[in-house]
PDB file of N, CA and C in Angstrom:
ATOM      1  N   UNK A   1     -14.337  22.998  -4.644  1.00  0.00           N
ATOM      2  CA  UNK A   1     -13.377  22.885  -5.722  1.00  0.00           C
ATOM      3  C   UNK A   1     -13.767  23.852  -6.847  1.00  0.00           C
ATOM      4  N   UNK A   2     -12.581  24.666  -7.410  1.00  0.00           N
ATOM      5  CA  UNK A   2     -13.146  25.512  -8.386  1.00  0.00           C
ATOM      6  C   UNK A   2     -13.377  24.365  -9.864  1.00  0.00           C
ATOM      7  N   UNK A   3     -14.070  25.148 -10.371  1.00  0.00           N
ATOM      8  CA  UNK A   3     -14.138  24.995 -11.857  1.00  0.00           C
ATOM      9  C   UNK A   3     -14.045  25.330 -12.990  1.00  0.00           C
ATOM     10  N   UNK A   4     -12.830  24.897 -13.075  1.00  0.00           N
ATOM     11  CA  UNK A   4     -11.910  26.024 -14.343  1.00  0.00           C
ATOM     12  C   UNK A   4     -12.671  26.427 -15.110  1.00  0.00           C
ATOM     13  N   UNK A   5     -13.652  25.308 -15.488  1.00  0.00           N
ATOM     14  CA  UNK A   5     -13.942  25.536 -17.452  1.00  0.00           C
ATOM     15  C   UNK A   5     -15.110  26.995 -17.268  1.00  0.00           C
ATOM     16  N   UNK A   6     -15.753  26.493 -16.403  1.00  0.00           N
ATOM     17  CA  UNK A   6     -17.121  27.678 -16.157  1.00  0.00           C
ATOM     18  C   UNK A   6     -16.328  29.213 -15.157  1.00  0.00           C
ATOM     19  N   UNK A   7     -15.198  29.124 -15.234  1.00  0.00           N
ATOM     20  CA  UNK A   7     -14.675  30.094 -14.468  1.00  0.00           C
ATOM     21  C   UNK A   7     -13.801  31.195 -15.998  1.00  0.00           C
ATOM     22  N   UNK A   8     -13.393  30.265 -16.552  1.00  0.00           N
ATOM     23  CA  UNK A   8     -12.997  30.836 -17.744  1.00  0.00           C
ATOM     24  C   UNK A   8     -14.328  31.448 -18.864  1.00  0.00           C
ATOM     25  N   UNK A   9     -14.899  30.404 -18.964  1.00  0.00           N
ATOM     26  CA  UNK A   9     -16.645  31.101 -19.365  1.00  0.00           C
ATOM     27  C   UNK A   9     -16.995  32.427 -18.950  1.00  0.00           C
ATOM     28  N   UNK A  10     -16.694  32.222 -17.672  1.00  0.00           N
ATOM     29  CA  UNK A  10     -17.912  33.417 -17.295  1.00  0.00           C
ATOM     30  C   UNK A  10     -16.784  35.211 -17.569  1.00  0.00           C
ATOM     31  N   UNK A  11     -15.399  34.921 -17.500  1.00  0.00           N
ATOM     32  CA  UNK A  11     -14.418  35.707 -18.426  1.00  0.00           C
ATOM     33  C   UNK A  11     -14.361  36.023 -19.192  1.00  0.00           C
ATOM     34  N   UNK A  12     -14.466  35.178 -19.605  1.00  0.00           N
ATOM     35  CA  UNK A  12     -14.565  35.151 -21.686  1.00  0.00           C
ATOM     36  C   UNK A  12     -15.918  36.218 -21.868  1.00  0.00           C
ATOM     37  N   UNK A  13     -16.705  35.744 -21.127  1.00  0.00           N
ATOM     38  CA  UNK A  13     -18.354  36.487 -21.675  1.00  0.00           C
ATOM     39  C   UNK A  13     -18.487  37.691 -20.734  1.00  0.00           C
ATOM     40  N   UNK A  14     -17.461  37.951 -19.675  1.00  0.00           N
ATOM     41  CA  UNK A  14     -17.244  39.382 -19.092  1.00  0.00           C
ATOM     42  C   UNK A  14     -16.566  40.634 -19.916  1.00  0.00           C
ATOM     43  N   UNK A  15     -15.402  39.692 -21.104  1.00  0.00           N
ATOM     44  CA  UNK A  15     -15.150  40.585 -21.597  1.00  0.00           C
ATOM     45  C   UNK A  15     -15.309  40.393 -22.990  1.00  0.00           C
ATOM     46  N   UNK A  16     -16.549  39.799 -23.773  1.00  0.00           N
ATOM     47  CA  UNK A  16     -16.738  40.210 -24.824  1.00  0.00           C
ATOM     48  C   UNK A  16     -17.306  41.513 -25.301  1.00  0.00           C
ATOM     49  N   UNK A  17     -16.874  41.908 -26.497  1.00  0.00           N
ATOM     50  CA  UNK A  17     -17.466  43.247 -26.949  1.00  0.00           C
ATOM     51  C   UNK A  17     -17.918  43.509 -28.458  1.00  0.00           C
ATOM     52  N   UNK A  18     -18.673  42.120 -28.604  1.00  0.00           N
ATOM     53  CA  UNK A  18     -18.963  42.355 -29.839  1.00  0.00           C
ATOM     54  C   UNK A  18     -20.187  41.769 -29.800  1.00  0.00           C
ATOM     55  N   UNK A  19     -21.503  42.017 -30.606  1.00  0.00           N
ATOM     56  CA  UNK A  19     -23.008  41.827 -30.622  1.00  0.00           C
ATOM     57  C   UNK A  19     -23.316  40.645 -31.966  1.00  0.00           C
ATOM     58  N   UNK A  20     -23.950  40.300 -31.495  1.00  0.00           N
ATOM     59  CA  UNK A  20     -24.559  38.870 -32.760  1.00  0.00           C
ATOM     60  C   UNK A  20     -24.144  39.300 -34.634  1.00  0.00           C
ATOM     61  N   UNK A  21     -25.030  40.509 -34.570  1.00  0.00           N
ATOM     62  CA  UNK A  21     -24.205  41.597 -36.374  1.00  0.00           C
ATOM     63  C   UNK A  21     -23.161  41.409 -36.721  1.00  0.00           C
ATOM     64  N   UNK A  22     -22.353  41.675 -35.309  1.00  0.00           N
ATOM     65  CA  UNK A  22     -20.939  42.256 -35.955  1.00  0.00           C
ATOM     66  C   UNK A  22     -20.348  40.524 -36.330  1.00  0.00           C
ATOM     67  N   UNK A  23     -20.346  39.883 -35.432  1.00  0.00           N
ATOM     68  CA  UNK A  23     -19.830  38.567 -35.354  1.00  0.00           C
ATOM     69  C   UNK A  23     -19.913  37.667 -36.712  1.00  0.00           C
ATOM     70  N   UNK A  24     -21.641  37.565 -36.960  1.00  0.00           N
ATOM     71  CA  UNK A  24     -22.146  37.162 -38.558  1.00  0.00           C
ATOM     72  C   UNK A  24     -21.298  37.769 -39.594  1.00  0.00           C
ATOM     73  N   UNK A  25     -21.327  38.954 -39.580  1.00  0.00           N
ATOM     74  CA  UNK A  25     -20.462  39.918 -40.699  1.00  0.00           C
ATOM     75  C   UNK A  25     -19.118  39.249 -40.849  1.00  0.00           C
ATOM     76  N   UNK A  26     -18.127  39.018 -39.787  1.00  0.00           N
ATOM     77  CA  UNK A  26     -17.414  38.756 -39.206  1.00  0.00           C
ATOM     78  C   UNK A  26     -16.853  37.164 -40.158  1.00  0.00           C
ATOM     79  N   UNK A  27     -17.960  36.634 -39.676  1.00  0.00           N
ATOM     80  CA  UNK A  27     -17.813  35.238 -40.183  1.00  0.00           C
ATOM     81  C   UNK A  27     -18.195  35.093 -41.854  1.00  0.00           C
ATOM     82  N   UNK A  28     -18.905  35.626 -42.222  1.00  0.00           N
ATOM     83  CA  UNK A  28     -19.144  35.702 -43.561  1.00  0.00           C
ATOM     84  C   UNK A  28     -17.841  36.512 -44.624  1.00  0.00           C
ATOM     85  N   UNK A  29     -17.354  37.496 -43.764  1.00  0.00           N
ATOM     86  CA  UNK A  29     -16.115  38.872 -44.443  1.00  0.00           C
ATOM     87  C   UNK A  29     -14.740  37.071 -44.548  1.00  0.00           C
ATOM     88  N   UNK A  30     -14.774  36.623 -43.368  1.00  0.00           N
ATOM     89  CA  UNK A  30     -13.769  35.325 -43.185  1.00  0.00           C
ATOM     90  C   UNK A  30     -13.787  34.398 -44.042  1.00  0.00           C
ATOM     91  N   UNK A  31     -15.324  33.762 -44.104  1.00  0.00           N
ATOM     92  CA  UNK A  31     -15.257  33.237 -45.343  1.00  0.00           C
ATOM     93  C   UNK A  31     -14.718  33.144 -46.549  1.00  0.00           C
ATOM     94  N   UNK A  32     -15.500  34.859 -47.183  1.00  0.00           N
ATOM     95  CA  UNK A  32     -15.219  34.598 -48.558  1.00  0.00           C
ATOM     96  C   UNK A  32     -13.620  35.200 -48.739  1.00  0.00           C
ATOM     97  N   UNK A  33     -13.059  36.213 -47.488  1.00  0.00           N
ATOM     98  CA  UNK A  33     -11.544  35.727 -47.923  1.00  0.00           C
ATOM     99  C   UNK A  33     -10.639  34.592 -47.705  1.00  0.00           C
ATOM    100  N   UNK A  34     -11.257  33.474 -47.119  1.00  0.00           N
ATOM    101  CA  UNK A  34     -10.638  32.316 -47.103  1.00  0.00           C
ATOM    102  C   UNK A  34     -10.934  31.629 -48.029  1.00  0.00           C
ATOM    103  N   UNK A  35     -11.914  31.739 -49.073  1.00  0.00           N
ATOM    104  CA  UNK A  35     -12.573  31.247 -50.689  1.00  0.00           C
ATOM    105  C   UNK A  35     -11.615  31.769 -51.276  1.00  0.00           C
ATOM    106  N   UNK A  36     -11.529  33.176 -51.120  1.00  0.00           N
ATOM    107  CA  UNK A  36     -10.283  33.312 -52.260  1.00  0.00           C
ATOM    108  C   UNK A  36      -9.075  33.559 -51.804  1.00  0.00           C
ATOM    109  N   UNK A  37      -8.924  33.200 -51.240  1.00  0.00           N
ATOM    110  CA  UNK A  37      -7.637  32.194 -50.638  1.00  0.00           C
ATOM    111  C   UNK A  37      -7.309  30.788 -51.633  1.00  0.00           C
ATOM    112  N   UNK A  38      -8.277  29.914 -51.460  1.00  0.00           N
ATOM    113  CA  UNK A  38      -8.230  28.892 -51.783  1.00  0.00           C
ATOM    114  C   UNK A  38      -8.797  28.625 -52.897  1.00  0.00           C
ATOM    115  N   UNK A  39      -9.040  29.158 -53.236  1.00  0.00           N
ATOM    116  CA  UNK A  39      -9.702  29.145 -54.754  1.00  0.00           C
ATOM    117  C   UNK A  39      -9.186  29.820 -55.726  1.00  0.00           C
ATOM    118  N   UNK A  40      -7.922  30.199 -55.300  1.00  0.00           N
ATOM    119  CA  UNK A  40      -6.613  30.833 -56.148  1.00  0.00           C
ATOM    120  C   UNK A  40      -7.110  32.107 -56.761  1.00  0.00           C
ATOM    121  N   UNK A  41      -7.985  32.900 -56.840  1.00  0.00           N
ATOM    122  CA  UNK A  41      -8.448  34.066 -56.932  1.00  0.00           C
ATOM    123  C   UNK A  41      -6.937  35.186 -57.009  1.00  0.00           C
ATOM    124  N   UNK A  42      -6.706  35.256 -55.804  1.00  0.00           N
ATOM    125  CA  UNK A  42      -5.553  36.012 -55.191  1.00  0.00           C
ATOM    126  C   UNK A  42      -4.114  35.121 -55.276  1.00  0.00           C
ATOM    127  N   UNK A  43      -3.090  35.268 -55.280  1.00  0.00           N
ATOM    128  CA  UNK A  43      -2.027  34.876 -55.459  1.00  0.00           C
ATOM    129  C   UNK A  43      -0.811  36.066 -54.861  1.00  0.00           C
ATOM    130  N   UNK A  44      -0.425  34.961 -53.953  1.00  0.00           N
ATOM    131  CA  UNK A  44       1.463  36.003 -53.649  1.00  0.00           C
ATOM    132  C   UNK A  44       1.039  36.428 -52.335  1.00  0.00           C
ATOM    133  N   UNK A  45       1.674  37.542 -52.247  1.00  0.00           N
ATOM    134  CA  UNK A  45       1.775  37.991 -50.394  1.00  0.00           C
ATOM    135  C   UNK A  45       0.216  38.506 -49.939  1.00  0.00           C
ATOM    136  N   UNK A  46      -0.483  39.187 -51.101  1.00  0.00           N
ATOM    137  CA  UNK A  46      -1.924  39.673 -50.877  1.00  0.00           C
ATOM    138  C   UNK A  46      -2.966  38.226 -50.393  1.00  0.00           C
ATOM    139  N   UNK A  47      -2.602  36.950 -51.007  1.00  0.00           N
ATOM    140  CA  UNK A  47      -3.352  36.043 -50.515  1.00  0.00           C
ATOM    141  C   UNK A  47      -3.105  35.647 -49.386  1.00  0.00           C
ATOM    142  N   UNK A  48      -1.843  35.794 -48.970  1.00  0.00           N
ATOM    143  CA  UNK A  48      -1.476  34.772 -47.816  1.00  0.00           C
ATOM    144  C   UNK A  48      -2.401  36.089 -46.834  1.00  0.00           C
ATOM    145  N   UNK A  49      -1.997  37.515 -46.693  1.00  0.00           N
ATOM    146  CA  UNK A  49      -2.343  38.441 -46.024  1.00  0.00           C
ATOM    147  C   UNK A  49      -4.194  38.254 -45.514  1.00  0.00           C
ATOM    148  N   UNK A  50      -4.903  37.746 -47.289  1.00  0.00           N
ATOM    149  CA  UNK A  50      -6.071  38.313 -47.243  1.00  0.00           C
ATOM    150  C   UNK A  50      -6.700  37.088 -46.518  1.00  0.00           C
ATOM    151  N   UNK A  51      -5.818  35.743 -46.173  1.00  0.00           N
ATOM    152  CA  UNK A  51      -6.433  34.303 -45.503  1.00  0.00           C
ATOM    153  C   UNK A  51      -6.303  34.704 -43.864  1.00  0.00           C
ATOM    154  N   UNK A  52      -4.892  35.093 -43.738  1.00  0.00           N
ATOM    155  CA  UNK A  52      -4.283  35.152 -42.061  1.00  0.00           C
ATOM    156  C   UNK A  52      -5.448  36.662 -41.787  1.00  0.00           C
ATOM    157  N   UNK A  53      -5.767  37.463 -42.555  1.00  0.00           N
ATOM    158  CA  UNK A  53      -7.332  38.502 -42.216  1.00  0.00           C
ATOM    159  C   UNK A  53      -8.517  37.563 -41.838  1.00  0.00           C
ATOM    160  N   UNK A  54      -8.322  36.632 -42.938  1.00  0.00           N
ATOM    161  CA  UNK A  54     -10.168  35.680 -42.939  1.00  0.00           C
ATOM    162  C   UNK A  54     -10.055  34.905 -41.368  1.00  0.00           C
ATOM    163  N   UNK A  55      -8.927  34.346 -41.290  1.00  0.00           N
ATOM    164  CA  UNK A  55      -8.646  33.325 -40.135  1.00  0.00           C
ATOM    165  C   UNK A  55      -9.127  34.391 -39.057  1.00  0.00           C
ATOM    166  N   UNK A  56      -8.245  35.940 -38.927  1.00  0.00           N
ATOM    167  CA  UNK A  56      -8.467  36.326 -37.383  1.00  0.00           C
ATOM    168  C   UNK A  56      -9.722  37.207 -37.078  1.00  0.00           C
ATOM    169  N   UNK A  57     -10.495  37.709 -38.828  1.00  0.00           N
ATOM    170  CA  UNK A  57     -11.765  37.678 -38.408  1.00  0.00           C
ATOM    171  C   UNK A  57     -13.010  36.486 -37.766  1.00  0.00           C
ATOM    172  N   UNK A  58     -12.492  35.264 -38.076  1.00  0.00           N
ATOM    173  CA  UNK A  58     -13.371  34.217 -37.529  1.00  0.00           C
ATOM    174  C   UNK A  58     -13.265  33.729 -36.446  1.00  0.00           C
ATOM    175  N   UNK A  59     -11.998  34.007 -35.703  1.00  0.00           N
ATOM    176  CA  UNK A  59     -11.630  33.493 -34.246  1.00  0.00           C
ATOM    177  C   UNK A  59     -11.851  35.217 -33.192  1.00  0.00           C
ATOM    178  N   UNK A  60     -11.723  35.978 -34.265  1.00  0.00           N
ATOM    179  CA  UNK A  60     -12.678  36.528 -33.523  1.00  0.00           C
ATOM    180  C   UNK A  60     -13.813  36.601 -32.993  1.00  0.00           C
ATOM    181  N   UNK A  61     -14.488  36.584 -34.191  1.00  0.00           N
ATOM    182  CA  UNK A  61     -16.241  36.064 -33.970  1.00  0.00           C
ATOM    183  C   UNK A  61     -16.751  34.583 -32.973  1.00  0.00           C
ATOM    184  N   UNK A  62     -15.727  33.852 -33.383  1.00  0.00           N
ATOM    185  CA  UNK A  62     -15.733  32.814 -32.202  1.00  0.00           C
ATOM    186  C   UNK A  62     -15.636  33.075 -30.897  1.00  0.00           C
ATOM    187  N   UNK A  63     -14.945  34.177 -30.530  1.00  0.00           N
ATOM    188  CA  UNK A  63     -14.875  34.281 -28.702  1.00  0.00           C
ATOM    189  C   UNK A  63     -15.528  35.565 -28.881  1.00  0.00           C
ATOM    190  N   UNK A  64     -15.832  36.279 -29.806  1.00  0.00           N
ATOM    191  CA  UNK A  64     -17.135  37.300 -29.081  1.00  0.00           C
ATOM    192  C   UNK A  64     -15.784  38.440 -28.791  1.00  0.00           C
ATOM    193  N   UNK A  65     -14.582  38.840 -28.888  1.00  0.00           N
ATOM    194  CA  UNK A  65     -14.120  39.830 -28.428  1.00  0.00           C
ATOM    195  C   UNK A  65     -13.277  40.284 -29.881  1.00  0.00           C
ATOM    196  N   UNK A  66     -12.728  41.377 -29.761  1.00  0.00           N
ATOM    197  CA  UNK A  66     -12.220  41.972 -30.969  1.00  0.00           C
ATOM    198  C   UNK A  66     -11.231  43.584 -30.014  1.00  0.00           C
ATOM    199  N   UNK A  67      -9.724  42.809 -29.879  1.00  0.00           N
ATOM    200  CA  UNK A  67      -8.813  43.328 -29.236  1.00  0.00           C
ATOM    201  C   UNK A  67      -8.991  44.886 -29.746  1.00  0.00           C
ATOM    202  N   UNK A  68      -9.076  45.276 -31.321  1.00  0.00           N
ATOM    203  CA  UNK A  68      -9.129  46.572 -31.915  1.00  0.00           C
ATOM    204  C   UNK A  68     -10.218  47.289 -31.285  1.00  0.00           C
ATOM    205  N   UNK A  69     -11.193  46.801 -30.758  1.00  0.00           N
ATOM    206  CA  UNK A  69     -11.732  47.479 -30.479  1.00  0.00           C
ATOM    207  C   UNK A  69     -11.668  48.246 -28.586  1.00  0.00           C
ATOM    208  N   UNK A  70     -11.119  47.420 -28.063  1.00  0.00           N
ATOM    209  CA  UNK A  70     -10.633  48.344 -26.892  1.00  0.00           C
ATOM    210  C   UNK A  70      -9.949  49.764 -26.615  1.00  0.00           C
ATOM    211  N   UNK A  71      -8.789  50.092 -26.884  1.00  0.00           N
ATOM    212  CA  UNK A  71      -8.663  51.760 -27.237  1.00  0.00           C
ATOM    213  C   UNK A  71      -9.757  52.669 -27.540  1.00  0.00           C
ATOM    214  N   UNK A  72     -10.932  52.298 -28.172  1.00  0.00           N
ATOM    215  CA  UNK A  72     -11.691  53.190 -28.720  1.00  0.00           C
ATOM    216  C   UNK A  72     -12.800  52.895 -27.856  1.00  0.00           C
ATOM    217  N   UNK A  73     -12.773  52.005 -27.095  1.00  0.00           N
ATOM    218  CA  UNK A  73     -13.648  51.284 -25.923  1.00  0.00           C
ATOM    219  C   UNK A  73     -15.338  51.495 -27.051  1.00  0.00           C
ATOM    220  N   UNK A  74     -14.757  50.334 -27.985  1.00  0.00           N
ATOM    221  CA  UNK A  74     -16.394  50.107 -28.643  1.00  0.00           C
ATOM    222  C   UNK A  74     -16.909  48.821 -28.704  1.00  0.00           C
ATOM    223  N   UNK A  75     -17.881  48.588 -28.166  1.00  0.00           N
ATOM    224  CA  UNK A  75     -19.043  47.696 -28.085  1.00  0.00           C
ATOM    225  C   UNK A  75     -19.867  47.622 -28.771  1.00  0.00           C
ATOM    226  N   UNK A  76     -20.072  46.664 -29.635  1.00  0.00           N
ATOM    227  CA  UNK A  76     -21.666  46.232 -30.530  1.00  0.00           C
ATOM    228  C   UNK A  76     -22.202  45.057 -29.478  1.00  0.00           C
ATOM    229  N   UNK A  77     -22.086  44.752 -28.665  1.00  0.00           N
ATOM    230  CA  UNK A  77     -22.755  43.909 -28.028  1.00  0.00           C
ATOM    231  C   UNK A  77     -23.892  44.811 -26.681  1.00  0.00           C
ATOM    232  N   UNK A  78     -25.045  44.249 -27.319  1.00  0.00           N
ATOM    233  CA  UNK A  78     -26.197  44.326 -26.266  1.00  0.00           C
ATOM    234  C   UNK A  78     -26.055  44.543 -25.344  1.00  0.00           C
ATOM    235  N   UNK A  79     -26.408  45.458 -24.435  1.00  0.00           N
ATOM    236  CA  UNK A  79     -26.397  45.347 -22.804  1.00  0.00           C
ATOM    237  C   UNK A  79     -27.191  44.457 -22.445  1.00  0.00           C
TER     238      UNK A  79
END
């Protein structure tokens, strides 16, 4: 019997292309534009812009891949 979940795993981590750095950066850049997001800093179309940035830098960093970077076929992740 297959097994989805570890079959999708081992996908997911075939095609990540991003290294531990970039990811941290990643999650920290997400952060603090989701702080000022919410912390009313920013206001109007630049906030909503600079949260829906914070959000898809962090779900990036969550699966380890970063679509922009294919065309240019670049990797920060370790061999």
């Amino acid at each position: 019997m297959l097994n989805l979940s570890s079959h999708l795993e081992r996908r997911l981590f075939m095609f990540q292309n991003m290294g531990l750095y970039d990811r941290i950066i990643r999650v920290v850049v997400g952060l603090v534009l989701g702080g000022l997001y919410l912390g009313g800093v920013v206001e109007g179309t630049t906030a909503i812009v600079l949260f829906v940035v914070g959000l898809v830098m962090i779900a990036t960093s969550a699966i380890g891949f970063c679509p922009a970077y294919l065309p240019f076929k670049i990797s920060t992740k370790e061999k």
